[in-house]
C-alpha atoms as a PDB file:
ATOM      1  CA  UNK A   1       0.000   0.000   0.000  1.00  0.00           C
ATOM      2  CA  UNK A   2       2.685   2.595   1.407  1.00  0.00           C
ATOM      3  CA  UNK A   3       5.021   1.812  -2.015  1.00  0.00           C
ATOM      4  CA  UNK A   4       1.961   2.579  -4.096  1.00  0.00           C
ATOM      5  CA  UNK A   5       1.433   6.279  -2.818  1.00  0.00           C
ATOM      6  CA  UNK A   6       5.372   6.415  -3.000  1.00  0.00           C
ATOM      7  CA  UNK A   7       5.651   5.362  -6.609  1.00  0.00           C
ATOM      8  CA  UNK A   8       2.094   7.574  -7.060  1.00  0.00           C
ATOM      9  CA  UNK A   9       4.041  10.692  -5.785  1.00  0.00           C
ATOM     10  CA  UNK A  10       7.302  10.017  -7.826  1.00  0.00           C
ATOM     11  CA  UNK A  11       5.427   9.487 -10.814  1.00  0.00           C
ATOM     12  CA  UNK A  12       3.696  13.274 -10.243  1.00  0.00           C
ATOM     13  CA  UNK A  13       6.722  14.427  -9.785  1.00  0.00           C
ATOM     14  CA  UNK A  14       8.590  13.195 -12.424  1.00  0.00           C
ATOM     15  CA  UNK A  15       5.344  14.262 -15.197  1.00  0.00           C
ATOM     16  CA  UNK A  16       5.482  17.599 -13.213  1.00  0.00           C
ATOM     17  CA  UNK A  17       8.796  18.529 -13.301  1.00  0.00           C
ATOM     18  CA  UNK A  18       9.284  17.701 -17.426  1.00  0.00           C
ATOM     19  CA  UNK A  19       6.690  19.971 -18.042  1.00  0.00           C
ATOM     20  CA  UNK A  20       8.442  22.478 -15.676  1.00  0.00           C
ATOM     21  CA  UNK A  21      11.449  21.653 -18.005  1.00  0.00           C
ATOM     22  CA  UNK A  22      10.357  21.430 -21.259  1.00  0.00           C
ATOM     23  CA  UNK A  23       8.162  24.822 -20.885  1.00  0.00           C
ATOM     24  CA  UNK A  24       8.489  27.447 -23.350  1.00  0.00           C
ATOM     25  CA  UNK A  25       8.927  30.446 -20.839  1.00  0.00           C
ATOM     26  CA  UNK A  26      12.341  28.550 -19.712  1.00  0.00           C
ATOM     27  CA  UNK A  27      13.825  28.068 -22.581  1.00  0.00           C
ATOM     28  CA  UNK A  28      15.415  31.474 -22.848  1.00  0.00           C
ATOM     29  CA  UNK A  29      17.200  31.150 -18.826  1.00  0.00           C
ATOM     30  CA  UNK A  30      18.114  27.351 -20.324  1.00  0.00           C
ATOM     31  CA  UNK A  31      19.730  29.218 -23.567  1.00  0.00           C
ATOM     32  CA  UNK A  32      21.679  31.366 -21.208  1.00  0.00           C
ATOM     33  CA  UNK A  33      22.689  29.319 -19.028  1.00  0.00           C
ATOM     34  CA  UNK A  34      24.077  26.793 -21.682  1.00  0.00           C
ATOM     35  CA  UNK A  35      26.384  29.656 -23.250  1.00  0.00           C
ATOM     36  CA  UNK A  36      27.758  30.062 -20.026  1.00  0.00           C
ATOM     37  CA  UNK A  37      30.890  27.837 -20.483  1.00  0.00           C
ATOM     38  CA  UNK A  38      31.527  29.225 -24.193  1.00  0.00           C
ATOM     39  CA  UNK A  39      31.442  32.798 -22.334  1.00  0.00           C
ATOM     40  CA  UNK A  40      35.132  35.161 -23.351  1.00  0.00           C
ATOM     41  CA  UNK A  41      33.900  38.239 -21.341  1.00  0.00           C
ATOM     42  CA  UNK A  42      35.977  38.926 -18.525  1.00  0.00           C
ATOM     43  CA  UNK A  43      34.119  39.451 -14.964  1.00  0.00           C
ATOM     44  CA  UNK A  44      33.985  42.966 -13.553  1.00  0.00           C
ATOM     45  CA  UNK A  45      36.342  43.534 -11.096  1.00  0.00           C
ATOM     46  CA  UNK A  46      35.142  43.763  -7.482  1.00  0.00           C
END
């Protein structure tokens, strides 16, 4: 019974967080944060 509701919840939570991924309004912070490795610009100086 108690593995049911566990693999209930994880199974939620997986379908909820792909659509969380996959959502258009993130792609553009996803975008960004990809191009951070290939980034040349020096940081500012503190």
């Amino acid at each position: 019974m108690l593995s049911g509701i566990i693999t209930t919840l994880l199974l939620i939570l997986f379908v909820v967080g792909s659509i969380w991924v996959f959502s258009p309004k993130r792609q553009a912070a996803f975008d960004e944060a990809a191009r951070l490795a290939l980034d040349d610009t020096p940081e500012k100086p503190l």
